[in-house]
PDB file of N, CA and C in Angstrom:
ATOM      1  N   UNK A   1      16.624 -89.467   8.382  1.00  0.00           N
ATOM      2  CA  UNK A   1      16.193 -88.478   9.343  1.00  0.00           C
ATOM      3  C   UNK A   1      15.310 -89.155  10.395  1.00  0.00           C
ATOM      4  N   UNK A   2      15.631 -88.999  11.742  1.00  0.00           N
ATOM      5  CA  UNK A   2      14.878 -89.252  12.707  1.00  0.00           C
ATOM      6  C   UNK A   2      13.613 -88.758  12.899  1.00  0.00           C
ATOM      7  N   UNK A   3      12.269 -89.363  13.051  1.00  0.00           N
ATOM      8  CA  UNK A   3      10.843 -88.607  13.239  1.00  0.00           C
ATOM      9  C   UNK A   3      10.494 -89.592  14.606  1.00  0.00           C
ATOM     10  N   UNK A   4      11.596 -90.056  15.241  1.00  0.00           N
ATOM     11  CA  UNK A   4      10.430 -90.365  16.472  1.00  0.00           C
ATOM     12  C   UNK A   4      10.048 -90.009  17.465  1.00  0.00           C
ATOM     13  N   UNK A   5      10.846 -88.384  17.885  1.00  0.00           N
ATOM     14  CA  UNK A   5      10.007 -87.688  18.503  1.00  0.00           C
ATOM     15  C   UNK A   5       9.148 -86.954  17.595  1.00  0.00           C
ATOM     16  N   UNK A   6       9.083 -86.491  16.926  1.00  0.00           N
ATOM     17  CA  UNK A   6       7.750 -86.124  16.380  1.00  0.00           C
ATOM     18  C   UNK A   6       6.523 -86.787  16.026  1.00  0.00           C
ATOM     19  N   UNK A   7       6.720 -88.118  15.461  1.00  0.00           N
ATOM     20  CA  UNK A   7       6.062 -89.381  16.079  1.00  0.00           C
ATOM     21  C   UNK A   7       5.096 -89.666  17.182  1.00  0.00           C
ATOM     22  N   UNK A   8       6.591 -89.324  18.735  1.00  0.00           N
ATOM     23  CA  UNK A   8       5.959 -89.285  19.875  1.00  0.00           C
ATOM     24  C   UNK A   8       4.737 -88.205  20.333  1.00  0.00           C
ATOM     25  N   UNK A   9       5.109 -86.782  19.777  1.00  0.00           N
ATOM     26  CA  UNK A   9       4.402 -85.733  19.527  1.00  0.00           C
ATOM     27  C   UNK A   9       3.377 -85.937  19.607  1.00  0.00           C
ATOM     28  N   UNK A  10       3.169 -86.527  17.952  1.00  0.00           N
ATOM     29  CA  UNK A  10       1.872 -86.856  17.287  1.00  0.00           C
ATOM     30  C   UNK A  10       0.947 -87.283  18.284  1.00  0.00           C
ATOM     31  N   UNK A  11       1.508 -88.716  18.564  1.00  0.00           N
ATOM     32  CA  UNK A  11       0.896 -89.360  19.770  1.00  0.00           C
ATOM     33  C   UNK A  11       0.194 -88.827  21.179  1.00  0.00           C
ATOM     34  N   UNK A  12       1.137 -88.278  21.225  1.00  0.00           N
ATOM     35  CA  UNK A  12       0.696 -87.443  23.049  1.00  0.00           C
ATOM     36  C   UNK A  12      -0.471 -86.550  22.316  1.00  0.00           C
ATOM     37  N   UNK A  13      -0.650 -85.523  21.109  1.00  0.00           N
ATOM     38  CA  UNK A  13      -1.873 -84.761  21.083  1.00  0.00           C
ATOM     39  C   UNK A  13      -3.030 -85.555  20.509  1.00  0.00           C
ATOM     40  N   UNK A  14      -2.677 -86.873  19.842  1.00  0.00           N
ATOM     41  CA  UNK A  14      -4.120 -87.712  19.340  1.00  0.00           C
ATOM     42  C   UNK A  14      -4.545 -87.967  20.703  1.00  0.00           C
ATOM     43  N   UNK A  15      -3.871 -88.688  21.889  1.00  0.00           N
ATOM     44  CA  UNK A  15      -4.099 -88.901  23.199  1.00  0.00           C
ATOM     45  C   UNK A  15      -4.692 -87.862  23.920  1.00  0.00           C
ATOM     46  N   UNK A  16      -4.766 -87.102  24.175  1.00  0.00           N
ATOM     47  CA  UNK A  16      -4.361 -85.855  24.599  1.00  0.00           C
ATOM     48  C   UNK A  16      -6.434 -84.920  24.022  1.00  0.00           C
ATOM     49  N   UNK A  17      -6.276 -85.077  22.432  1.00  0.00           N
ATOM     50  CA  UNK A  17      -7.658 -84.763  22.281  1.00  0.00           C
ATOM     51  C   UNK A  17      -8.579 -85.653  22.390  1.00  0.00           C
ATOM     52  N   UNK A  18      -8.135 -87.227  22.309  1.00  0.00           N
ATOM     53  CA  UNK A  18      -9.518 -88.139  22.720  1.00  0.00           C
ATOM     54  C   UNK A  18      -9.748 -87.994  23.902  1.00  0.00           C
ATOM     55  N   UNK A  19      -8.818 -87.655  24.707  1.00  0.00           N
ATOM     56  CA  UNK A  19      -9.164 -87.282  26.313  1.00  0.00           C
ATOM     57  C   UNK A  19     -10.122 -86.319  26.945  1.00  0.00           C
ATOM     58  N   UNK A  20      -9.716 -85.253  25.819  1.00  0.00           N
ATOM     59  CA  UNK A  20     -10.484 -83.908  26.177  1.00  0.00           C
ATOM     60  C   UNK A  20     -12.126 -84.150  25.280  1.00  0.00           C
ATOM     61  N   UNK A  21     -11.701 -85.026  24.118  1.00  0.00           N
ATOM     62  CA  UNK A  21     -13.845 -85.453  23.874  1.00  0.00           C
ATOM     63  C   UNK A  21     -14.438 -86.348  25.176  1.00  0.00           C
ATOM     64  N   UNK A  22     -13.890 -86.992  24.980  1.00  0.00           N
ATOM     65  CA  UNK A  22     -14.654 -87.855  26.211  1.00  0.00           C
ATOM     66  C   UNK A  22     -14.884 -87.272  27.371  1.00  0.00           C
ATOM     67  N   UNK A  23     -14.046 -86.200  28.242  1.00  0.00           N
ATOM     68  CA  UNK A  23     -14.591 -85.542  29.369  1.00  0.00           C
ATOM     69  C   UNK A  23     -15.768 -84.831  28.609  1.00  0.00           C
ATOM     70  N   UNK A  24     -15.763 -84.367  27.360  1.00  0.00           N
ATOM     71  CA  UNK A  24     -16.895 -82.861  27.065  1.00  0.00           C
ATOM     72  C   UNK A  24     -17.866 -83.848  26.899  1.00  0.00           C
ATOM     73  N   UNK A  25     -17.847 -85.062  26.014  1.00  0.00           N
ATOM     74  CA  UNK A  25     -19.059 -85.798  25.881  1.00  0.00           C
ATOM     75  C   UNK A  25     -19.693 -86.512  27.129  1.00  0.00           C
ATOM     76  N   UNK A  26     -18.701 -86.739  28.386  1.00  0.00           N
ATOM     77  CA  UNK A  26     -19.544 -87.022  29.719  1.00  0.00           C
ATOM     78  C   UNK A  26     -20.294 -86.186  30.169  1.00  0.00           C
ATOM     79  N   UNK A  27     -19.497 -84.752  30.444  1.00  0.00           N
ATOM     80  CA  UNK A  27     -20.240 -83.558  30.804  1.00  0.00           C
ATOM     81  C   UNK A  27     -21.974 -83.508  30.829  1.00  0.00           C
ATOM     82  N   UNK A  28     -22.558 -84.125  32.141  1.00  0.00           N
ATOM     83  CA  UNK A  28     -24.303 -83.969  31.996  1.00  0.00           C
ATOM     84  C   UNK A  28     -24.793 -82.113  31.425  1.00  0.00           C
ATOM     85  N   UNK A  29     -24.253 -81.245  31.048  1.00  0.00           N
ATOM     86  CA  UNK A  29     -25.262 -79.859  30.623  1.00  0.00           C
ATOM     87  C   UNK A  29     -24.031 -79.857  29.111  1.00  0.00           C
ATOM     88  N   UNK A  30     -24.856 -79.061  28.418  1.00  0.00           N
ATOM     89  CA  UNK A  30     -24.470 -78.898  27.147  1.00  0.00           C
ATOM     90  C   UNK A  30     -23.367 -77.966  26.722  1.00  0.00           C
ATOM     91  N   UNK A  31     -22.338 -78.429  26.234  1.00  0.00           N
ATOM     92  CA  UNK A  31     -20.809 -78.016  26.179  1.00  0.00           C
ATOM     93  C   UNK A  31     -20.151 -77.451  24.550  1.00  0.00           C
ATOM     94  N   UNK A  32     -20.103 -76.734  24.442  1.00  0.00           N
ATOM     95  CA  UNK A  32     -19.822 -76.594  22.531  1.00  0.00           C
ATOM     96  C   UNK A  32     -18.583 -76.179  22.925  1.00  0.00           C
ATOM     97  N   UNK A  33     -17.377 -76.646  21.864  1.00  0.00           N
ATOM     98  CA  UNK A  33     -16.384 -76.729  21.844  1.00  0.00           C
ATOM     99  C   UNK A  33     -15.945 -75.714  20.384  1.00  0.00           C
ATOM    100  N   UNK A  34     -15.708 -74.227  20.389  1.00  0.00           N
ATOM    101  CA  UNK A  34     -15.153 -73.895  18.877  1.00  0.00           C
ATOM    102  C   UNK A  34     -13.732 -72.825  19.228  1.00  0.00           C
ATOM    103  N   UNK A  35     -13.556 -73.275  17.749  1.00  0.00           N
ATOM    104  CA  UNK A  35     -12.498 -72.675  17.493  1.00  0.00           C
ATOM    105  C   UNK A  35     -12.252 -71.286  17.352  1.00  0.00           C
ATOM    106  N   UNK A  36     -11.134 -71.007  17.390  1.00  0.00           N
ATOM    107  CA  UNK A  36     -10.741 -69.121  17.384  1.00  0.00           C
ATOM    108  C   UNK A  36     -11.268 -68.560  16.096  1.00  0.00           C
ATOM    109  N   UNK A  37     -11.294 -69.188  14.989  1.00  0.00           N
ATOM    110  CA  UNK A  37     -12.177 -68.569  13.768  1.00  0.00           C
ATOM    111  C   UNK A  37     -14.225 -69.008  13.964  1.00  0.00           C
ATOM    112  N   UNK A  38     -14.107 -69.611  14.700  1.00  0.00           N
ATOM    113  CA  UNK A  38     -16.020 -69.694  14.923  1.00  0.00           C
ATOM    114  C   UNK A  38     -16.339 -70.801  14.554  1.00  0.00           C
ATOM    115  N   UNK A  39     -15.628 -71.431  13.956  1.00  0.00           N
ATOM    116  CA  UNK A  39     -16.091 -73.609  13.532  1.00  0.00           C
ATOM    117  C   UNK A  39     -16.358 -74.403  14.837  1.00  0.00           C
ATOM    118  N   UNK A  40     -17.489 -74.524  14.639  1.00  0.00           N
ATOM    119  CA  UNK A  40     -17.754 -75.555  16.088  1.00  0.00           C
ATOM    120  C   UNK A  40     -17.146 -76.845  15.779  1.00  0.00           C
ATOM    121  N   UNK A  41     -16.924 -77.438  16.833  1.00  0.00           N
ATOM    122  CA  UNK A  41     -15.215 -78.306  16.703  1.00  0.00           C
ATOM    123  C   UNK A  41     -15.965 -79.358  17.431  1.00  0.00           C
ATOM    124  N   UNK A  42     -16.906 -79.001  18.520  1.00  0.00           N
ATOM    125  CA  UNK A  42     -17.795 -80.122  18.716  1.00  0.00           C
ATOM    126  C   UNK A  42     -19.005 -79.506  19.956  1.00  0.00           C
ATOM    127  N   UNK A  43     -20.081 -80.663  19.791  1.00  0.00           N
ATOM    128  CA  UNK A  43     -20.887 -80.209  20.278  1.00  0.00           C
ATOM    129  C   UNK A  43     -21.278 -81.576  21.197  1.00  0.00           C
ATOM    130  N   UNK A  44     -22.013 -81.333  22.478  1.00  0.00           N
ATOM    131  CA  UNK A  44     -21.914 -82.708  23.408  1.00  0.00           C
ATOM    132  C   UNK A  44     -23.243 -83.200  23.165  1.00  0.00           C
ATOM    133  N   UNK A  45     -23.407 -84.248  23.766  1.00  0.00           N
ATOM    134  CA  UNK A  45     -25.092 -84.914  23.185  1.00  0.00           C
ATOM    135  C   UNK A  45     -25.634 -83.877  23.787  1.00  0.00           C
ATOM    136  N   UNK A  46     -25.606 -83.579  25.508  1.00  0.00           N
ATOM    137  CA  UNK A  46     -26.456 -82.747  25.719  1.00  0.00           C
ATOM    138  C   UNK A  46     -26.817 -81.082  24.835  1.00  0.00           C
ATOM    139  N   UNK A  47     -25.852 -81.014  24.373  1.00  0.00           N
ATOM    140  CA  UNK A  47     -25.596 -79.567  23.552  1.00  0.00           C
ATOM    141  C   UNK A  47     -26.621 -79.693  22.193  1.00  0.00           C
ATOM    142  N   UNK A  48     -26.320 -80.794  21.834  1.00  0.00           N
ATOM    143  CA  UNK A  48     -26.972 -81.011  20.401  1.00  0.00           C
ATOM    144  C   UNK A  48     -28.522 -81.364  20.510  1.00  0.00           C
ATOM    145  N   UNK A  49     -29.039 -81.968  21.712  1.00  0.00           N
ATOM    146  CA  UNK A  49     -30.218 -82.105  22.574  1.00  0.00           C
ATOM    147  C   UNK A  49     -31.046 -80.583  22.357  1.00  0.00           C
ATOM    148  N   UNK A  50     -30.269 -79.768  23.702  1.00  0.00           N
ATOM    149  CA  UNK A  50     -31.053 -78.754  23.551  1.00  0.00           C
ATOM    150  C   UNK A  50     -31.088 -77.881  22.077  1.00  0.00           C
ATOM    151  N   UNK A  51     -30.197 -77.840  21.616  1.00  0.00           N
ATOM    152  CA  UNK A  51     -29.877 -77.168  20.264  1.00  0.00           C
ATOM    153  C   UNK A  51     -30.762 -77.833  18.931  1.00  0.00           C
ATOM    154  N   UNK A  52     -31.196 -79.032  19.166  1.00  0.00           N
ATOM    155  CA  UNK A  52     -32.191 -79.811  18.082  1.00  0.00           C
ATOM    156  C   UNK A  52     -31.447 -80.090  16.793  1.00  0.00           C
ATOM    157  N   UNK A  53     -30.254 -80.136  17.014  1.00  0.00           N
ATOM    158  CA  UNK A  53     -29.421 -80.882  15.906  1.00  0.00           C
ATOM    159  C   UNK A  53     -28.329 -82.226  15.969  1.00  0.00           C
ATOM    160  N   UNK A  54     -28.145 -82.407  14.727  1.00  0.00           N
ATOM    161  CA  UNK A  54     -26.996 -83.809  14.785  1.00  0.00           C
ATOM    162  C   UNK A  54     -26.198 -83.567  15.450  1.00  0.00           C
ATOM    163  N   UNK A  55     -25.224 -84.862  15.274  1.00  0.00           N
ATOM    164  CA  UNK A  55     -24.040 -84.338  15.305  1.00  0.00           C
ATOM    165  C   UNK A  55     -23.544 -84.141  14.517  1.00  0.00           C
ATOM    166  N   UNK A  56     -23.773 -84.414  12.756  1.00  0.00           N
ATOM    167  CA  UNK A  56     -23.711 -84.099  11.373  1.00  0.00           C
ATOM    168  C   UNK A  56     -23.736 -82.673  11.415  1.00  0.00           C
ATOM    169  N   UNK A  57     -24.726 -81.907  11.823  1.00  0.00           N
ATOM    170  CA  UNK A  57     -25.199 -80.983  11.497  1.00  0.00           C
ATOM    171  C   UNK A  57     -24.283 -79.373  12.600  1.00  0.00           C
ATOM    172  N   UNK A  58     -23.847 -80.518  13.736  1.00  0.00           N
ATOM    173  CA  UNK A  58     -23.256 -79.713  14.423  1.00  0.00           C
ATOM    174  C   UNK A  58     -21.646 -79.296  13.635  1.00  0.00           C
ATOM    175  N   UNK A  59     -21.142 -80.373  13.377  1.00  0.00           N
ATOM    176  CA  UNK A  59     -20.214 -80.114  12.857  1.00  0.00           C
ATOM    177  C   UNK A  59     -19.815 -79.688  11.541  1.00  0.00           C
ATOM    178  N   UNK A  60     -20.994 -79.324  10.924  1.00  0.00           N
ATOM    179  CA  UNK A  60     -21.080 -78.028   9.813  1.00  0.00           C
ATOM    180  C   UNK A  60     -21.329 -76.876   9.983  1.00  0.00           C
ATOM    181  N   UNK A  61     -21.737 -76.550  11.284  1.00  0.00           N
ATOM    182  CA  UNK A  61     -22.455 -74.902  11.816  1.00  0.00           C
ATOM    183  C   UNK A  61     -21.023 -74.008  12.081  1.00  0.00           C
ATOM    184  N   UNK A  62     -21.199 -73.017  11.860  1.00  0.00           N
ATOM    185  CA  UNK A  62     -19.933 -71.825  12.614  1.00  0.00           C
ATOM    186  C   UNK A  62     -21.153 -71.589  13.872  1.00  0.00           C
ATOM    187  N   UNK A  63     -20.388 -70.878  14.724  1.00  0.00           N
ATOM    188  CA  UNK A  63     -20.763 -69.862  16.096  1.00  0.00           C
ATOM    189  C   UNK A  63     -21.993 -69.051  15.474  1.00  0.00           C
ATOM    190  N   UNK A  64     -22.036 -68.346  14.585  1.00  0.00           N
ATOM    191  CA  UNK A  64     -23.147 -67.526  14.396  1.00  0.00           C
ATOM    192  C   UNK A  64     -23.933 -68.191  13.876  1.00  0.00           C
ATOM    193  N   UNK A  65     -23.904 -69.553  13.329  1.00  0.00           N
ATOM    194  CA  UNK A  65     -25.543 -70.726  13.405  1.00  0.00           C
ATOM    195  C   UNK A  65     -26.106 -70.346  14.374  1.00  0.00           C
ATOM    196  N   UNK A  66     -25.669 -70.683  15.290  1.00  0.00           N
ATOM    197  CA  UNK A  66     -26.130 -70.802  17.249  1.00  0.00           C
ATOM    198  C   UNK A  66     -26.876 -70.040  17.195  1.00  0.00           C
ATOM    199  N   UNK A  67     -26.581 -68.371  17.228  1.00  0.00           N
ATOM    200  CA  UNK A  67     -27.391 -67.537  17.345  1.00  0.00           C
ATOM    201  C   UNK A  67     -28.893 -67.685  17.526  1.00  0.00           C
ATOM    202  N   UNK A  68     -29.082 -68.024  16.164  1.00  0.00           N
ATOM    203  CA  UNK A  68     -30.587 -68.580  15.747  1.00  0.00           C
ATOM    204  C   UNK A  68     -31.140 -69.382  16.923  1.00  0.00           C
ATOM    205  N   UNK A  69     -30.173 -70.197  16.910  1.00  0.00           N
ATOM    206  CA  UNK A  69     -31.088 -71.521  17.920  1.00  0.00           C
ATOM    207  C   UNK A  69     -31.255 -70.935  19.593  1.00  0.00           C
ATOM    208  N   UNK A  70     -29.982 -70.402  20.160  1.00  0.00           N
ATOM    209  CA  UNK A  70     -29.748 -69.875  21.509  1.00  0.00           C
ATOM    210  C   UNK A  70     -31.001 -68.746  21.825  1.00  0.00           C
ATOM    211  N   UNK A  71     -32.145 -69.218  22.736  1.00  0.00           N
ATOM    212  CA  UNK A  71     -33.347 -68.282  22.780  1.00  0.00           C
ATOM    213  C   UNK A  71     -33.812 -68.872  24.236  1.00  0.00           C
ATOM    214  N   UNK A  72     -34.194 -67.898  24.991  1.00  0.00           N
ATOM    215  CA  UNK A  72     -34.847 -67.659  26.026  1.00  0.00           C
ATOM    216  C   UNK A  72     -35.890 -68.671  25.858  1.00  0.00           C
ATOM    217  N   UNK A  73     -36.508 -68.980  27.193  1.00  0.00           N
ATOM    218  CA  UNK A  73     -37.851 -69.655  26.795  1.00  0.00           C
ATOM    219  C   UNK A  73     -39.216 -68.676  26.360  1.00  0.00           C
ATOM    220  N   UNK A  74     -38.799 -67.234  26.410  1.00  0.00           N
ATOM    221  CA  UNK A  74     -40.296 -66.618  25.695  1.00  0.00           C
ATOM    222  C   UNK A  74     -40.114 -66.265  24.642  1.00  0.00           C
ATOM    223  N   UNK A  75     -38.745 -66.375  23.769  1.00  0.00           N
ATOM    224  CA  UNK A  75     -38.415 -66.422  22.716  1.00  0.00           C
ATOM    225  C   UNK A  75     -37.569 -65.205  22.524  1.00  0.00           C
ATOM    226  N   UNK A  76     -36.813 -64.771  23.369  1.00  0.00           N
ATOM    227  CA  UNK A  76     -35.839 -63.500  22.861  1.00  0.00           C
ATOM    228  C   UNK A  76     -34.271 -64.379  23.227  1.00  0.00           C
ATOM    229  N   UNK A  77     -33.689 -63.465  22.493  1.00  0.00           N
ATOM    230  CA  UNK A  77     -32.340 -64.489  21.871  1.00  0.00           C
ATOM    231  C   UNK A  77     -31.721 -63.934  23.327  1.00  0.00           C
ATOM    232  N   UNK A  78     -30.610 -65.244  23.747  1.00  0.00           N
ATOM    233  CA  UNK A  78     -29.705 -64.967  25.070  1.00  0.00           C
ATOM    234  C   UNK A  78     -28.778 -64.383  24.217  1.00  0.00           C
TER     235      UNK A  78
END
């Protein structure tokens, strides 16, 4: 059985998502990247900056972590 277009597939979306980290991780303001069920999929230095976490830590949080952290500067949640 032939797999080398699917192969090729493969290829074009590994390509395809290192492309799309590297623009979010250039991005100078803070960029979170999640998924349709709420798994943050990634978070940019600047993101993890203001947010006061890893990147370990980012990529264990769902969307409703955030919550907590996402706060005004007099302390009421955005």
């Amino acid at each position: 059985r032939d797999i080398t277009d699917r192969k090729r597939a493969e290829s074009a979306l590994r390509a395809s998502e290192e492309l799309t980290r590297r623009i979010i991780e250039s991005v100078p303001d803070g960029v979170v990247r999640v998924s349709a069920g709420g798994a943050i999929e990634m978070a940019n230095p600047e993101a993890r900056r203001v947010l006061g976490i890893t990147y370990d830590e980012a990529q264990r949080m769902h969307v409703a972590d955030y919550e907590r952290l996402v706060i005004h500067e007099d302390g009421s949640p955005c």
